[in-house]
N, C-alpha and C. Protein backbone atom coordinates (compact mmCIF):
# COMPACT_ATOMS: atom_id res chain seq x y z
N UNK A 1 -55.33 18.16 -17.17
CA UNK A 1 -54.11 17.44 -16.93
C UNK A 1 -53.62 17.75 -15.52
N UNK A 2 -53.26 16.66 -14.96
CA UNK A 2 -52.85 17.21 -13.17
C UNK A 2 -50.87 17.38 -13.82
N UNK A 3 -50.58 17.17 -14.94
CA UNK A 3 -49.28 17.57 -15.06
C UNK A 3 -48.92 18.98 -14.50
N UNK A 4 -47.07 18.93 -14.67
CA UNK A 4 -46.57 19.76 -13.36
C UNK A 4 -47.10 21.81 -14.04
N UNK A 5 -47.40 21.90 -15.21
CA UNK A 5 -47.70 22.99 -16.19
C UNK A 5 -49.00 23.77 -15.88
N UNK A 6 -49.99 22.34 -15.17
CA UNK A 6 -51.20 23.43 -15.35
C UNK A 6 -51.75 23.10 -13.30
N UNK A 7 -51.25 22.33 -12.78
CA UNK A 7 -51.47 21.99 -11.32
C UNK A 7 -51.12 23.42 -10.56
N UNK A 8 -50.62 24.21 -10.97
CA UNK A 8 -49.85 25.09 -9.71
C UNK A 8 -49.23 24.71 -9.16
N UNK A 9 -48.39 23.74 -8.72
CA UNK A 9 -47.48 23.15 -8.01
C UNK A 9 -46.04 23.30 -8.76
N UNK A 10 -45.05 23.87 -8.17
CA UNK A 10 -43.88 23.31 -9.01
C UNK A 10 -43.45 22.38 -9.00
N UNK A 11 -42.94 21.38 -10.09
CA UNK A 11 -42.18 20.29 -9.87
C UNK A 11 -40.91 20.39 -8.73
N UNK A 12 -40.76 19.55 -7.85
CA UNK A 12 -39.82 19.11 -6.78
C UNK A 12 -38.68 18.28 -7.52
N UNK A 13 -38.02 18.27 -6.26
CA UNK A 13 -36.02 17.18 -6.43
C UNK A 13 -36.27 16.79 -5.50
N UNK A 14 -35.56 15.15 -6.07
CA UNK A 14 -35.44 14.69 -4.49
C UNK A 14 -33.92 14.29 -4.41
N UNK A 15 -32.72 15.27 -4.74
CA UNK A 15 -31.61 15.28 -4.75
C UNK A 15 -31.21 14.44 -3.39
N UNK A 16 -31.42 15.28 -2.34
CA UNK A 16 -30.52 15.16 -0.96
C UNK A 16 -31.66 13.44 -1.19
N UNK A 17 -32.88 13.24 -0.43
CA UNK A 17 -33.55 11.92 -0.22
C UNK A 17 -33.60 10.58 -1.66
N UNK A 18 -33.63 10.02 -1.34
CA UNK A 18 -34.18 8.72 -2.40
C UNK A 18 -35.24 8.45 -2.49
N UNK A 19 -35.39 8.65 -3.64
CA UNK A 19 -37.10 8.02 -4.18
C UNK A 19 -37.38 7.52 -5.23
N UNK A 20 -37.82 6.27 -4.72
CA UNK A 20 -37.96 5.11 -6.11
C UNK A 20 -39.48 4.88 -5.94
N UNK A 21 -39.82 4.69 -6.76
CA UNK A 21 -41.56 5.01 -7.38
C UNK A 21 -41.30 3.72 -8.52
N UNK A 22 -42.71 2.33 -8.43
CA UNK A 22 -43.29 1.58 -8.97
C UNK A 22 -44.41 2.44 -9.64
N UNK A 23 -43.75 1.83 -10.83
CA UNK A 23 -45.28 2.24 -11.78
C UNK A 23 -45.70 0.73 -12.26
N UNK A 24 -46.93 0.59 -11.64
CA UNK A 24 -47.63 -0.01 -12.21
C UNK A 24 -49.01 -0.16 -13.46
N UNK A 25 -48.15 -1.22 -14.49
CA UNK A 25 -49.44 -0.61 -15.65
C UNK A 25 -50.09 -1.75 -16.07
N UNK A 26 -50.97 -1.47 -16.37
CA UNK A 26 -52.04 -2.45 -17.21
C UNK A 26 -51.97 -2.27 -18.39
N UNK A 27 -51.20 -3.01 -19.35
CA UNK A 27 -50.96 -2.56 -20.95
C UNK A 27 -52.05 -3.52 -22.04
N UNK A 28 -53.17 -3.32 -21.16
CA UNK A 28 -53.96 -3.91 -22.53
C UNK A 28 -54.29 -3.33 -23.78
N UNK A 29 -54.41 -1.78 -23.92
CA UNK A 29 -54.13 -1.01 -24.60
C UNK A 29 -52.70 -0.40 -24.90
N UNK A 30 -52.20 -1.10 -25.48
CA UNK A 30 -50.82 -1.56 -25.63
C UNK A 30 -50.08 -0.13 -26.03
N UNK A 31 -50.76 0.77 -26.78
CA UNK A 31 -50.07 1.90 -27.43
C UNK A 31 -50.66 3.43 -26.82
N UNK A 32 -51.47 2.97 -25.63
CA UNK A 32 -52.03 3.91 -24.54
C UNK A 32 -50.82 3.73 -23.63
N UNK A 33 -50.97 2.19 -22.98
CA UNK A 33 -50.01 2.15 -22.03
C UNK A 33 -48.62 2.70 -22.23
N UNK A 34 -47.97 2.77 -23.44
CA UNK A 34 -46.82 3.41 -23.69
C UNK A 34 -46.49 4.76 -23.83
N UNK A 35 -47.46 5.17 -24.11
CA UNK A 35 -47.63 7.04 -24.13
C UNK A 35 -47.84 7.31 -22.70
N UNK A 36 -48.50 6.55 -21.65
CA UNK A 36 -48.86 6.73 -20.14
C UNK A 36 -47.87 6.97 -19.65
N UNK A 37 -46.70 5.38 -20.16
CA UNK A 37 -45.68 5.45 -19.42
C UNK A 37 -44.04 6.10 -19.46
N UNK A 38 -44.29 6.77 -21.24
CA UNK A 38 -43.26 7.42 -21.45
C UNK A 38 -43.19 8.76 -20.80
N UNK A 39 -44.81 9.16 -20.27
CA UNK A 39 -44.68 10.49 -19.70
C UNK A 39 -44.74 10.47 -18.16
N UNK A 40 -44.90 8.99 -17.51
CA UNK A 40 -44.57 8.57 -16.18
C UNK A 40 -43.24 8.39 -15.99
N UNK A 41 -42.65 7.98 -16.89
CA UNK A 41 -40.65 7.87 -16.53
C UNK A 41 -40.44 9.24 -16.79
N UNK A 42 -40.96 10.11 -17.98
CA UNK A 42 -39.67 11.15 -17.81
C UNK A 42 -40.22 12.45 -16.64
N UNK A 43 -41.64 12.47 -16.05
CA UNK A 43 -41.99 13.11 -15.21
C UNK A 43 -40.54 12.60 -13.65
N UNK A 44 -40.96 11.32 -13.59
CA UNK A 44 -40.35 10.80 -12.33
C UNK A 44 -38.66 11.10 -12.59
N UNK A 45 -38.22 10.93 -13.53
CA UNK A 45 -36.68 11.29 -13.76
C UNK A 45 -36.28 12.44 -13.48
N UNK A 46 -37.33 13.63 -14.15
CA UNK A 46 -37.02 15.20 -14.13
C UNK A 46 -37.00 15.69 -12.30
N UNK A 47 -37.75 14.94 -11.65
CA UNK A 47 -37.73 15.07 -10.27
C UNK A 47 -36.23 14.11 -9.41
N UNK A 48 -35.91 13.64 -10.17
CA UNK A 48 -34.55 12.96 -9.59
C UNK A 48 -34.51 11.83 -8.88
N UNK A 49 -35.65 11.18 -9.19
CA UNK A 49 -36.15 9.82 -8.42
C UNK A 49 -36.07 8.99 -9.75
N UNK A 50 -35.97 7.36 -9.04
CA UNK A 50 -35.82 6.00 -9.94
C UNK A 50 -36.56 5.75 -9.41
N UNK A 51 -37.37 4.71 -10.67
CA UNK A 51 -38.46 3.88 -11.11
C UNK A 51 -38.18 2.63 -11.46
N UNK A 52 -38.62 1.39 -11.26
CA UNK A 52 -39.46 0.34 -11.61
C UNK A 52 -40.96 0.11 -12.12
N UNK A 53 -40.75 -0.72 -13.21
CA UNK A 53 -41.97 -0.43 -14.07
C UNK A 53 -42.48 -2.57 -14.17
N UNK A 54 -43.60 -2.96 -13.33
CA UNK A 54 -44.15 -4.22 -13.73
C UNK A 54 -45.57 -3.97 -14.34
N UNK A 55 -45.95 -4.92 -14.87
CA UNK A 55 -47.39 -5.39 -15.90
C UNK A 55 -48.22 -6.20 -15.17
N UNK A 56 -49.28 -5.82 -14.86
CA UNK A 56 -50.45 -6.89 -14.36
C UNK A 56 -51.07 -6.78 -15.62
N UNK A 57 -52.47 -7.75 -15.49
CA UNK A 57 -53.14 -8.14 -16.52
C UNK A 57 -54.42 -7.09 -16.96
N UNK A 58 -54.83 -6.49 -15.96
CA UNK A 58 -55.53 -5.68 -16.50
C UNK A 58 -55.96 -4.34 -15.24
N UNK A 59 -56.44 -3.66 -15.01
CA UNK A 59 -56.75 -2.24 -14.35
C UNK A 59 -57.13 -2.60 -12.95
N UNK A 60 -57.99 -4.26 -12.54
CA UNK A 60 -58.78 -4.10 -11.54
C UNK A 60 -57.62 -4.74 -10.59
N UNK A 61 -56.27 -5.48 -11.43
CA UNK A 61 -55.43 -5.89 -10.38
C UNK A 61 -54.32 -5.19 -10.17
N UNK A 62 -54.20 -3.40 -10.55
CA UNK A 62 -53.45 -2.27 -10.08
C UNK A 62 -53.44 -2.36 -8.69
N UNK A 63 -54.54 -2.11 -8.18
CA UNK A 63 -54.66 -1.98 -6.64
C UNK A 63 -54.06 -2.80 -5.40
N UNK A 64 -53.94 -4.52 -6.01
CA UNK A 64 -53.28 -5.41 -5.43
C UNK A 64 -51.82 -5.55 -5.69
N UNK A 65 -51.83 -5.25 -6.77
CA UNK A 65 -50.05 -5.00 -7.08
C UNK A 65 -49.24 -4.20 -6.53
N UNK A 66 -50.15 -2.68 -6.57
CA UNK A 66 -49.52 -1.31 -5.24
C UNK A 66 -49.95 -2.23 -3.74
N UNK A 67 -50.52 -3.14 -3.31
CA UNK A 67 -50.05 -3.26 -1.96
C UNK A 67 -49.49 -4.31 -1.85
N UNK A 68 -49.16 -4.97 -2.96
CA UNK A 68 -48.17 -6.31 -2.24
C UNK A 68 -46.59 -5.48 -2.31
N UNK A 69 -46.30 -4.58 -2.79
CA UNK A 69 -45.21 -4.18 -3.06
C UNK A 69 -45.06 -3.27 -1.90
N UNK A 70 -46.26 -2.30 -1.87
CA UNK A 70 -46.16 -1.89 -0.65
C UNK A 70 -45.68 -2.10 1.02
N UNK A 71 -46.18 -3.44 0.91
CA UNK A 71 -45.80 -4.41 2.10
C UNK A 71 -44.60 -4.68 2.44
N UNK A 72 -44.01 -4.29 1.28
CA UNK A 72 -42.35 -5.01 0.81
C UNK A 72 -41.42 -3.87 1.53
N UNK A 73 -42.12 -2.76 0.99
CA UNK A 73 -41.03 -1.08 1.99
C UNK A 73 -40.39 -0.89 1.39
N UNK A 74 -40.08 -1.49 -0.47
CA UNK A 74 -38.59 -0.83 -0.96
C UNK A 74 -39.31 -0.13 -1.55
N UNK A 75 -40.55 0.53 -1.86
CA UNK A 75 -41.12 2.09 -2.59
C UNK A 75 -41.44 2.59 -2.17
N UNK A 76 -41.40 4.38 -2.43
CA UNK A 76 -41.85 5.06 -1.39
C UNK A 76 -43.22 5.98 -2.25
N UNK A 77 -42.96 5.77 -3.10
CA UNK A 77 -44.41 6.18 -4.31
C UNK A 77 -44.74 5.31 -5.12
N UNK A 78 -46.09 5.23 -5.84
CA UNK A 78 -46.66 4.76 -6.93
C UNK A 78 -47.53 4.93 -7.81
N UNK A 79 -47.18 4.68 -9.20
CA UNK A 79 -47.79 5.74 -10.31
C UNK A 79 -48.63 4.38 -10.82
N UNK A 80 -49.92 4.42 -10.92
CA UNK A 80 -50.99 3.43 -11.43
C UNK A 80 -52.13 4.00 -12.69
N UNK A 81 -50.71 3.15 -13.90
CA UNK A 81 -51.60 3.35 -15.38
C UNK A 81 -52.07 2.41 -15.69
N UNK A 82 -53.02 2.94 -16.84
CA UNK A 82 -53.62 1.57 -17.80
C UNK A 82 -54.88 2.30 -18.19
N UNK A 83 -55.84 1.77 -18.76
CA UNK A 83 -56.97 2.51 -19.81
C UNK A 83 -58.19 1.56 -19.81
N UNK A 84 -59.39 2.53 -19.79
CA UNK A 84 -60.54 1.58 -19.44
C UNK A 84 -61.17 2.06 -20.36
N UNK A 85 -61.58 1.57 -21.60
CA UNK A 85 -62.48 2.09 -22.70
C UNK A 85 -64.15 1.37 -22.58
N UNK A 86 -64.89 2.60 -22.31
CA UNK A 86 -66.79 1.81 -22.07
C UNK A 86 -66.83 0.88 -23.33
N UNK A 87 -67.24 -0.03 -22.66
CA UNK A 87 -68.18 -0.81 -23.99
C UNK A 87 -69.17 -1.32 -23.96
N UNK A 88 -69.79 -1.99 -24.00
CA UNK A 88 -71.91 -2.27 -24.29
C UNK A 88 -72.09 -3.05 -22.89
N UNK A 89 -71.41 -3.31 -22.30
CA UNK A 89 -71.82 -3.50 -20.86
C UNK A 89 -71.60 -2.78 -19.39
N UNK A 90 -72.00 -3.39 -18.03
CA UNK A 90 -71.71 -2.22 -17.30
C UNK A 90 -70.51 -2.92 -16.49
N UNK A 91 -69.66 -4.02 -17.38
CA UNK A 91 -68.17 -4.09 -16.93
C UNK A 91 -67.79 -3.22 -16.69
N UNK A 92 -67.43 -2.06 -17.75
CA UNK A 92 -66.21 -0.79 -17.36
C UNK A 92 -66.98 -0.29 -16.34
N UNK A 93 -68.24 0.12 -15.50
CA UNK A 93 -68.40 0.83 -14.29
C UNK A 93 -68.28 -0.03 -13.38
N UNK A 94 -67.79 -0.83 -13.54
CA UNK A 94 -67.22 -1.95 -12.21
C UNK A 94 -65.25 -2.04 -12.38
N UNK A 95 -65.26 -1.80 -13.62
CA UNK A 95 -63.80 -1.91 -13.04
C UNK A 95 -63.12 -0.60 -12.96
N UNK A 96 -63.79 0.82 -13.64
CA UNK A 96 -63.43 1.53 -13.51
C UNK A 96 -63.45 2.24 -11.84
N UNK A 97 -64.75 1.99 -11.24
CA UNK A 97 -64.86 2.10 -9.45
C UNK A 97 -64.60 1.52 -9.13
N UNK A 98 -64.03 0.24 -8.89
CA UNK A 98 -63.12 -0.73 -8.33
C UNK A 98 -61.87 -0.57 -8.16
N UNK A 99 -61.21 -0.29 -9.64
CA UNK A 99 -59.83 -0.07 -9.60
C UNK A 99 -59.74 1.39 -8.42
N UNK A 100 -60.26 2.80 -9.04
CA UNK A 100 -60.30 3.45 -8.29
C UNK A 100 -60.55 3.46 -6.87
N UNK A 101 -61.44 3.05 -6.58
CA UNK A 101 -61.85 2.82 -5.10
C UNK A 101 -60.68 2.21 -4.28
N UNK A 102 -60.02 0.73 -4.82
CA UNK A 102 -58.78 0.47 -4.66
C UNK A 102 -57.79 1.30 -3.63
N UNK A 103 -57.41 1.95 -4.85
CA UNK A 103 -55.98 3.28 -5.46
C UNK A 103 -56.56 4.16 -4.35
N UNK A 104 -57.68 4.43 -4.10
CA UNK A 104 -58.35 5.49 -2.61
C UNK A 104 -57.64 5.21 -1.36
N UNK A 105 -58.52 4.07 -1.40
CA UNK A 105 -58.29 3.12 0.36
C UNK A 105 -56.54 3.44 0.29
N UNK A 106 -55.65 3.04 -0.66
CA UNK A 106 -54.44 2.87 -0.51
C UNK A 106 -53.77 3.98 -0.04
N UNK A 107 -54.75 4.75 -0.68
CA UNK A 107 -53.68 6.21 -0.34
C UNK A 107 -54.51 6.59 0.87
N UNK A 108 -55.48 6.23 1.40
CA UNK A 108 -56.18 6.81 3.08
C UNK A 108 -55.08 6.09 4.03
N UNK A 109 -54.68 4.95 3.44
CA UNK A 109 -54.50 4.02 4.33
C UNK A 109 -52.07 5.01 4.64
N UNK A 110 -51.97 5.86 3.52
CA UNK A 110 -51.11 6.43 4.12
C UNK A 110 -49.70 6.12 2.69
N UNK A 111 -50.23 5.36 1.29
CA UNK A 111 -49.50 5.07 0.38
C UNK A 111 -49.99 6.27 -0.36
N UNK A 112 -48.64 6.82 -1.37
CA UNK A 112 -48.53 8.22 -2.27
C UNK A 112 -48.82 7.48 -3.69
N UNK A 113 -49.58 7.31 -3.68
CA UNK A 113 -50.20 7.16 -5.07
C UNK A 113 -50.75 7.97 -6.23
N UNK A 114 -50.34 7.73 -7.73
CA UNK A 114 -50.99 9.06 -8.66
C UNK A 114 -51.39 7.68 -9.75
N UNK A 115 -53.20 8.33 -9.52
CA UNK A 115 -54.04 7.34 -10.18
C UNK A 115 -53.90 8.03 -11.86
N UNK A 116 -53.39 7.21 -12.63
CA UNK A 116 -53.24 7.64 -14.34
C UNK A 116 -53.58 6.55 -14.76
N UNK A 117 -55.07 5.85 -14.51
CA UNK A 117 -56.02 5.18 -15.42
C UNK A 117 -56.70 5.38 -15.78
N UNK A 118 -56.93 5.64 -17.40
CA UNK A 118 -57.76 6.45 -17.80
C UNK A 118 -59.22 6.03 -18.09
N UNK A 119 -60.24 6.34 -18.25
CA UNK A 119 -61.78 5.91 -17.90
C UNK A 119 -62.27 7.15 -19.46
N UNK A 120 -62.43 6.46 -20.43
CA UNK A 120 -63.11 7.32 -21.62
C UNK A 120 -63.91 6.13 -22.53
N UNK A 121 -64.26 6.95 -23.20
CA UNK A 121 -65.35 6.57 -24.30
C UNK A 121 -64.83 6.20 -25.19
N UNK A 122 -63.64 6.25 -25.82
CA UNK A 122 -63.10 5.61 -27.12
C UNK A 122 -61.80 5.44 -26.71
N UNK A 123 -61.10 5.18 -27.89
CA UNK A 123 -59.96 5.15 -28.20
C UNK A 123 -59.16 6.57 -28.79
N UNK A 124 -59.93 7.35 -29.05
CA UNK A 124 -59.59 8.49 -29.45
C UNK A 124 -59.39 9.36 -28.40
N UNK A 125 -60.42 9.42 -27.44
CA UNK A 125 -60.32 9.68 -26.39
C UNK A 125 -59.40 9.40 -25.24
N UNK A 126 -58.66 8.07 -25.44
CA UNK A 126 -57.65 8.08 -24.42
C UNK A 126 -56.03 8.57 -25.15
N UNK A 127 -56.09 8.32 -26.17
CA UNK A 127 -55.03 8.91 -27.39
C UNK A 127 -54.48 10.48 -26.95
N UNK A 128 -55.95 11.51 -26.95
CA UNK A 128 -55.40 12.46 -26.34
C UNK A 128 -55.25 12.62 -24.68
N UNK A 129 -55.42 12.04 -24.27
CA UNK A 129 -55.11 11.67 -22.38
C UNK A 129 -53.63 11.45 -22.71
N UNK A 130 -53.59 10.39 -23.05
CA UNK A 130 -51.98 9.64 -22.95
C UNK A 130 -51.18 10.45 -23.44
N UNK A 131 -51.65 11.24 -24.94
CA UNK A 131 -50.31 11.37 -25.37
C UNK A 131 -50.26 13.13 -25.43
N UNK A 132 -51.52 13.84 -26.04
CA UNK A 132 -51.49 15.37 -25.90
C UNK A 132 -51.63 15.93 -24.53
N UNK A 133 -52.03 15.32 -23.68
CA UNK A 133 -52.34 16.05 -22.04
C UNK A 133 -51.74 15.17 -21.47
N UNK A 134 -50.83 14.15 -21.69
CA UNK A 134 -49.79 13.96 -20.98
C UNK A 134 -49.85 13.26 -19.22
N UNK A 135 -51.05 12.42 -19.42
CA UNK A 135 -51.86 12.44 -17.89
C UNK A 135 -51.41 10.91 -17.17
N UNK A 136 -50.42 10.66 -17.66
CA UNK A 136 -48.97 9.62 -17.32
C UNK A 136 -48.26 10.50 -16.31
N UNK A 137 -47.69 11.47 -16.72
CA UNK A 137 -46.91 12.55 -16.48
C UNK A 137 -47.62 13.32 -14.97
N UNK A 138 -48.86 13.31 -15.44
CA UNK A 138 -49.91 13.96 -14.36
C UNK A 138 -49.67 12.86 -13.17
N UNK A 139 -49.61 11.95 -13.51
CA UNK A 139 -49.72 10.68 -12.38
C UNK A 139 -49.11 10.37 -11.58
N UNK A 140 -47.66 10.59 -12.13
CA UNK A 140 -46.00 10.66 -11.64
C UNK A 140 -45.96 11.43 -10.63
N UNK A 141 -46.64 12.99 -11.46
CA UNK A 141 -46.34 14.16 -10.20
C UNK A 141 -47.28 13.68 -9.46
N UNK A 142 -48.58 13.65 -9.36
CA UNK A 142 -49.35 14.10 -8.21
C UNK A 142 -48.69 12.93 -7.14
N UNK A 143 -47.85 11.44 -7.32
CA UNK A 143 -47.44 10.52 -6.48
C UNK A 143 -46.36 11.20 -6.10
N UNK A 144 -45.53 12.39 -6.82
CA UNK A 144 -44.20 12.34 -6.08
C UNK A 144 -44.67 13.70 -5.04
N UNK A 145 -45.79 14.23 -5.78
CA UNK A 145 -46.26 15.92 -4.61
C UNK A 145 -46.47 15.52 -2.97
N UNK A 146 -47.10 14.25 -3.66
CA UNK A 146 -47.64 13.38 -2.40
C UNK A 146 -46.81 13.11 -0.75
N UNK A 147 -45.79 12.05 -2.22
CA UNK A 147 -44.56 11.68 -1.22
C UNK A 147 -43.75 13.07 -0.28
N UNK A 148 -43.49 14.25 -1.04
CA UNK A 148 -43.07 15.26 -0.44
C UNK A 148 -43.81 15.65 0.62
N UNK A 149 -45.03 15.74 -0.06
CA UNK A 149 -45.74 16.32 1.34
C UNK A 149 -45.33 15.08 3.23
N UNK A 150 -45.47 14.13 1.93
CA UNK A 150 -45.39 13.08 3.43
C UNK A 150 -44.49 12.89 3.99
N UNK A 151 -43.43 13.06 3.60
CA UNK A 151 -42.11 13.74 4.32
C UNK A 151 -41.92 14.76 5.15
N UNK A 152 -42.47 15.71 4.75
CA UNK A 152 -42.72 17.29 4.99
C UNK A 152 -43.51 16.87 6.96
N UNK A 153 -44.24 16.39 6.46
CA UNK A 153 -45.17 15.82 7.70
C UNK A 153 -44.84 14.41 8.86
N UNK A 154 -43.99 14.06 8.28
CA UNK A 154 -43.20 12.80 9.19
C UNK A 154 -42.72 12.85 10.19
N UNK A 155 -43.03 12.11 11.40
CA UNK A 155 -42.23 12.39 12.60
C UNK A 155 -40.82 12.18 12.60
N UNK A 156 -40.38 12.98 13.03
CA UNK A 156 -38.97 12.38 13.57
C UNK A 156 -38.91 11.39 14.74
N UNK A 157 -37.60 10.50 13.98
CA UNK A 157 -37.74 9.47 15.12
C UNK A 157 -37.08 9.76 16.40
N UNK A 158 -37.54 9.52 17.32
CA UNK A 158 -37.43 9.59 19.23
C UNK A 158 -36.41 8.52 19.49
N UNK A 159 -34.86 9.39 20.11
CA UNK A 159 -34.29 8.76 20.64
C UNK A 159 -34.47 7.72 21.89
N UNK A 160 -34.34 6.29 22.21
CA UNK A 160 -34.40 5.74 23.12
C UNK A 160 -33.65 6.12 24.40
N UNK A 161 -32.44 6.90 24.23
CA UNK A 161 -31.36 7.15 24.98
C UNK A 161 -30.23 5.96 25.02
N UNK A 162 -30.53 5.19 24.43
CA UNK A 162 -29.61 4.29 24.06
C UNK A 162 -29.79 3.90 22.38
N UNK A 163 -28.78 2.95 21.83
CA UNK A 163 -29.09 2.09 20.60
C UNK A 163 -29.35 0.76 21.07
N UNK A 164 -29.85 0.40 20.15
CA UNK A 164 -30.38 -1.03 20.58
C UNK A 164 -29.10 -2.06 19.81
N UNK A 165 -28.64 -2.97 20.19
CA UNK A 165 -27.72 -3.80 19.55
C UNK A 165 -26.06 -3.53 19.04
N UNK A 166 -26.23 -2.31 19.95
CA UNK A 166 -24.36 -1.74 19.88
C UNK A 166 -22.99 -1.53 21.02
N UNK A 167 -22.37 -2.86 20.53
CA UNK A 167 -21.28 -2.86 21.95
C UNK A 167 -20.46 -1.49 21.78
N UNK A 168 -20.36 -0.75 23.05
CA UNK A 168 -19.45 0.06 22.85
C UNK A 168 -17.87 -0.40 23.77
């Protein structure tokens, strides 16, 4: 579980800053996606940040959803659930490295992303992901560790010596 219990990391506040975090989920596994996301809101709450929560249709269009929103600038993290169960073809190793590969580029490219799509063999198997190891929760943090860090690391902005657009 990358949750905040077994990561070494302590959970963070983002009291003094604002941080609103999109979770995006793929609820085709309708009673996965809800265990994902009950432990993606109350991870992101306990840290003192608000969430928005939309539905795409399925795992491989996570990746396009975190960057059209991205584009937008009103989030500053994003938590990307949903559940990929193998089945008799080699669909799931295409959408399971796809989606992922995705969710990569996004975060090279400089977006705080926490990938919580789960990739198992059954249904039993994602049952305990979602709901005993809590890896919703895992997803939340590792996007909000992220965002901190990327703060932590941000330039400050360089006065012009003037403002731009202010009569005095």
């Amino acid at each position: 579980m990358a949750g905040p219990q077994t990561q070494g990391l302590e959970r963070g506040r983002f009291d003094d800053t604002p941080a609103k975090v999109l979770i995006v989920v793929a609820p085709y596994y309708r009673t996965i996606a809800d265990a994902l996301l009950s432990g993606a809101r109350a991870e992101i709450e306990a840290w003192g940040a608000t969430h928005e929560t939309i539905e795409v249709p399925g795992a491989l269009e996570i990746p396009t959803a975190v960057a059209i929103a991205a584009r937008l600038g009103e989030f500053h993290a994003f938590v990307a659930l949903g559940c990929i169960i193998r089945g008799e073809t080699s669909h799931y190793d295409t959408v399971a490295g796809e989606s992922s590969h995705g969710l990569t580029m996004l975060g090279l490219q400089g977006q705080c992303i926490g990938n919580g799509i789960l990739t198992v063999e059954n249904e039993e198997q994602a049952r305990v992901r979602a709901e005993d190891q809590d890896k919703g929760g895992g997803a939340a943090a590792a996007a909000l560790h992220l965002l901190r860090l990327s703060r932590r690391f941000a330039r400050p902005e360089k006065s012009l010596g003037f403002r731009l657009g202010v009569k005095e």
